[in-house]
Structures are given as structure tokens and as C-alpha cells.
N, C-alpha and C. Protein backbone atom coordinates (compact mmCIF):
# COMPACT_ATOMS: atom_id res chain seq x y z
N UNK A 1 -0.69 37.31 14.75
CA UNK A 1 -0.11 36.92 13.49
C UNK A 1 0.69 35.65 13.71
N UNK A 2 0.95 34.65 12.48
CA UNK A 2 1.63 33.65 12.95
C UNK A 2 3.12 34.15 13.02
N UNK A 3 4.21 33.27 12.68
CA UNK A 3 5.20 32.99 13.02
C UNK A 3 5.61 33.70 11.77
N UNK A 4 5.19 33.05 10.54
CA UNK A 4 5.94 33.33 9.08
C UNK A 4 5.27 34.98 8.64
N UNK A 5 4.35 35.25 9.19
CA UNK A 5 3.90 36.90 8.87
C UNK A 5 4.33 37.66 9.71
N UNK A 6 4.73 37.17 11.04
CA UNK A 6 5.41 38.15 12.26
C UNK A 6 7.41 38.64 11.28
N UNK A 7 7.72 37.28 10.96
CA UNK A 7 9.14 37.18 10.04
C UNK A 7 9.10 38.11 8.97
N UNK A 8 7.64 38.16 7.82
CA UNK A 8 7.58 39.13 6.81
C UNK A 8 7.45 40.29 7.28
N UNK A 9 6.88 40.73 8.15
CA UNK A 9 6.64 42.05 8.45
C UNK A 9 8.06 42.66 8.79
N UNK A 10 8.59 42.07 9.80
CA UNK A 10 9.99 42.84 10.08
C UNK A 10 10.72 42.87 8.75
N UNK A 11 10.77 42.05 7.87
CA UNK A 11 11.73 42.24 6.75
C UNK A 11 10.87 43.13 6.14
N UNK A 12 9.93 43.78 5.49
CA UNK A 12 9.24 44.55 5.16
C UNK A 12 9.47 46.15 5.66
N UNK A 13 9.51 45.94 7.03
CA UNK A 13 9.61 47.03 7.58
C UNK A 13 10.91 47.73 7.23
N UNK A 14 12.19 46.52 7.58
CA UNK A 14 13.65 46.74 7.42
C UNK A 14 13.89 47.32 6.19
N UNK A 15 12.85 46.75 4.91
CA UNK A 15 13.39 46.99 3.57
C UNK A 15 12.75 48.33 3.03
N UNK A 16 11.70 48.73 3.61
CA UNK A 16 11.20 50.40 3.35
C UNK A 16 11.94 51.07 4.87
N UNK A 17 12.70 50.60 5.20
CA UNK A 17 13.81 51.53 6.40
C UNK A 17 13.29 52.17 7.09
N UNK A 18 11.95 51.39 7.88
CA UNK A 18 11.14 51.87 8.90
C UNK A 18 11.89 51.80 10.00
N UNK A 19 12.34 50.81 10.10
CA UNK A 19 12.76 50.62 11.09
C UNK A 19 14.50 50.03 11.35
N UNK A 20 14.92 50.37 12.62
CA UNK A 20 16.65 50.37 12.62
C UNK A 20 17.00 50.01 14.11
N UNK A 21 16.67 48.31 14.00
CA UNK A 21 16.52 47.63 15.62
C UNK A 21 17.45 47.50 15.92
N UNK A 22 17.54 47.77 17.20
CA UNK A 22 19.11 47.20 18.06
C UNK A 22 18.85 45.77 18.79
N UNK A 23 17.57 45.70 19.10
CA UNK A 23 16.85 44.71 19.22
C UNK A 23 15.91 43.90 18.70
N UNK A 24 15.32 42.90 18.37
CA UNK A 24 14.04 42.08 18.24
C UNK A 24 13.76 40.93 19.09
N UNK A 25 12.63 41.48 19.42
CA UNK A 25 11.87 39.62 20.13
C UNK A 25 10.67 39.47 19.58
N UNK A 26 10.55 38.29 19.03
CA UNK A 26 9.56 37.45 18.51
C UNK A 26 8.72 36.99 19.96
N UNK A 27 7.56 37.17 20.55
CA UNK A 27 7.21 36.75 21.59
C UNK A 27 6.05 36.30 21.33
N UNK A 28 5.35 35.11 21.57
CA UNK A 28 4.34 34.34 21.47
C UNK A 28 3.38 34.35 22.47
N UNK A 29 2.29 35.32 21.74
CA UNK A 29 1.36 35.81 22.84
C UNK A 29 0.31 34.65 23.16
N UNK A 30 -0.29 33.56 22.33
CA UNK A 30 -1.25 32.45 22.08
C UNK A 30 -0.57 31.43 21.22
N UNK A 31 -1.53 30.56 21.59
CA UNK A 31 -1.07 29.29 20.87
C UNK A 31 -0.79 29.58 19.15
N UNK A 32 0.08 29.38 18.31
CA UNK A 32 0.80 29.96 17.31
C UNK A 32 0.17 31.22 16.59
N UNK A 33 0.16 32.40 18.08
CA UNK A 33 -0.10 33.83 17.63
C UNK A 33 0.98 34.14 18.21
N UNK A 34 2.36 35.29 17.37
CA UNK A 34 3.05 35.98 18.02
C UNK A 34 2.58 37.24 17.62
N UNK A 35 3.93 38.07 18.66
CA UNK A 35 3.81 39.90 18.00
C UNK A 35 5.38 40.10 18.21
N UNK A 36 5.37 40.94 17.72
CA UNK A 36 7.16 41.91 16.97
C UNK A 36 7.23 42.83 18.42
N UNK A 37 8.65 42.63 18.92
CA UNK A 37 8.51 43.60 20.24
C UNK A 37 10.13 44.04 19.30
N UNK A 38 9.91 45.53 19.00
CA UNK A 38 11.14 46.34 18.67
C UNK A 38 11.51 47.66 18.87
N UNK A 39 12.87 47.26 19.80
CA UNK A 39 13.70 48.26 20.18
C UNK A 39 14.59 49.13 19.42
N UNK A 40 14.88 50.26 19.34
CA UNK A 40 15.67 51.12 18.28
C UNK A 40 14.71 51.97 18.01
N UNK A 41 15.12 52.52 16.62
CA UNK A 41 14.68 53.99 15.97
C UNK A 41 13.79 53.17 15.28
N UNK A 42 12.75 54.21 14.38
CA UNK A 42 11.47 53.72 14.10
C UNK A 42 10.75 54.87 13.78
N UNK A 43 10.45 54.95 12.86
CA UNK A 43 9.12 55.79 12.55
C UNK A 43 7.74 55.57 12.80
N UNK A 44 7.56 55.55 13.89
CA UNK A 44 5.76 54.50 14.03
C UNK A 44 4.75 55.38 13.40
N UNK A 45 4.63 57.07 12.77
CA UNK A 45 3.62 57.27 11.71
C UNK A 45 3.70 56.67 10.52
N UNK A 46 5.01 56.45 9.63
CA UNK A 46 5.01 56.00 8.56
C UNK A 46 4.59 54.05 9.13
N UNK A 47 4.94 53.42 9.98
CA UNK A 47 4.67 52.38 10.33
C UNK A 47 3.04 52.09 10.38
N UNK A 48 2.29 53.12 11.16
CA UNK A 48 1.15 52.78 11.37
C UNK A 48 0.03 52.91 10.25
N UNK A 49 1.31 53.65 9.19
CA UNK A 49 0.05 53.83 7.88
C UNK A 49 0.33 52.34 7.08
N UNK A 50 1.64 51.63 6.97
CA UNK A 50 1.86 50.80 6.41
C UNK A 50 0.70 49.32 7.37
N UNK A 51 1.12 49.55 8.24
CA UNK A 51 0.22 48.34 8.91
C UNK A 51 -1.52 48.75 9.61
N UNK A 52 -2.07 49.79 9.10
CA UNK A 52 -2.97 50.28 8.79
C UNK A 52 -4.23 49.45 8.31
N UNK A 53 -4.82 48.63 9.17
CA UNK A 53 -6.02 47.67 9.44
C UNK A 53 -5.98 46.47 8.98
N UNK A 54 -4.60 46.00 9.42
CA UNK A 54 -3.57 44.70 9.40
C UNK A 54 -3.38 44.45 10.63
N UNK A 55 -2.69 45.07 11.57
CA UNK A 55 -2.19 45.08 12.82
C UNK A 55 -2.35 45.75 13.84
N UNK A 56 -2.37 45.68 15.18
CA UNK A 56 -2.34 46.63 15.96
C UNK A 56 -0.87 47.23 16.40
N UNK A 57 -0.52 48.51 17.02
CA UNK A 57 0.43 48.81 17.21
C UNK A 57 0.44 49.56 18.57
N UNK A 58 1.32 49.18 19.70
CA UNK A 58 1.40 49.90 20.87
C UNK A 58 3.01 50.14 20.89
N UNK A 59 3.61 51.03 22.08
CA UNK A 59 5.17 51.54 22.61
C UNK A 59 4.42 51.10 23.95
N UNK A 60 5.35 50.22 24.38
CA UNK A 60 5.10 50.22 25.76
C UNK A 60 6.89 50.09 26.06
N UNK A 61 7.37 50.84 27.65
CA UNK A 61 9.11 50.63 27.79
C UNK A 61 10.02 50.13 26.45
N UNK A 62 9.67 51.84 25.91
CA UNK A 62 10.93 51.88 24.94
C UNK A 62 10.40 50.49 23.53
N UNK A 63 9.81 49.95 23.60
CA UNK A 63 9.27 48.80 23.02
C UNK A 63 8.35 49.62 21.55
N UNK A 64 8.50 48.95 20.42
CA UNK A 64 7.51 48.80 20.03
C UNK A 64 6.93 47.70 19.75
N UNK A 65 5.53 47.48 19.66
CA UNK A 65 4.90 46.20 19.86
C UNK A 65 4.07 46.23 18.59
N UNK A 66 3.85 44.91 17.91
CA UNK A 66 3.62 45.14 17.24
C UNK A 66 2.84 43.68 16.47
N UNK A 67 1.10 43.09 16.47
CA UNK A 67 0.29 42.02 16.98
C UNK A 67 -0.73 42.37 16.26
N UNK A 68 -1.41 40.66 16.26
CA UNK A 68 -2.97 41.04 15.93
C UNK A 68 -4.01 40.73 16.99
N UNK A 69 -4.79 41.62 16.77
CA UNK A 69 -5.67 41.39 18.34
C UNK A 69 -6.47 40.02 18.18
């Protein structure tokens, strides 16, 4: 995802109170492709239905990750 849809998604997420980060990193996996790496509480079923053949979604160390393949 780029830069400005990696930004909407977290506010999206924040505003249906998916999610409740103590952390965020914006990390830039390809040339202007990032993914959402977020730490905290989180519902990743209600998450994975919202981003549901939009995004991919992994937990890797406490992480959720969160990209397009």
C-alpha cells in the first residue's frame, strides 16, 4: 500500500476502535510500498473482516503487520 492508504487505514482502524496502539511504525517494505507494524490491543478478527481482500495481515513478535502483497 502506499504511504497515504497505509495513513487511512490506521485512522480507520482507530475510528471503528479496532485498534489501541502503544506503538506504530510505518515501515517501507519497496519502493513507495509500505505496511502498518502495530503494537497494543487489537482485535485482528474484527480487523481481518474489515481488511478482508484489501490487505494481508500477519502477528509476528507481538507485532501486528499489516501490507499488500
Amino acid at each position: 500500500m502506499n504511504r497515504r492508504e497505509a495513513i487511512a487505514l490506521l485512522s480507520e482502524l482507530g475510528a471503528n476502535q479496532l485498534v489501541n496502539p502503544s506503538f506504530v511504525i510505518l515501515e517501507q517494505r519497496k519502493t513507495d510500498k509500505y505496511q502498518l507494524k502495530i503494537k497494543g490491543d487489537y482485535c485482528l478478527q474484527e480487523i481481518e473482516t474489515l481488511a478482508k481482500n484489501r490487505f494481508s495481515i500477519d502477528e509476528k513478535q507481538n507485532f501486528l503487520i499489516i501490507y499488500k502483497p
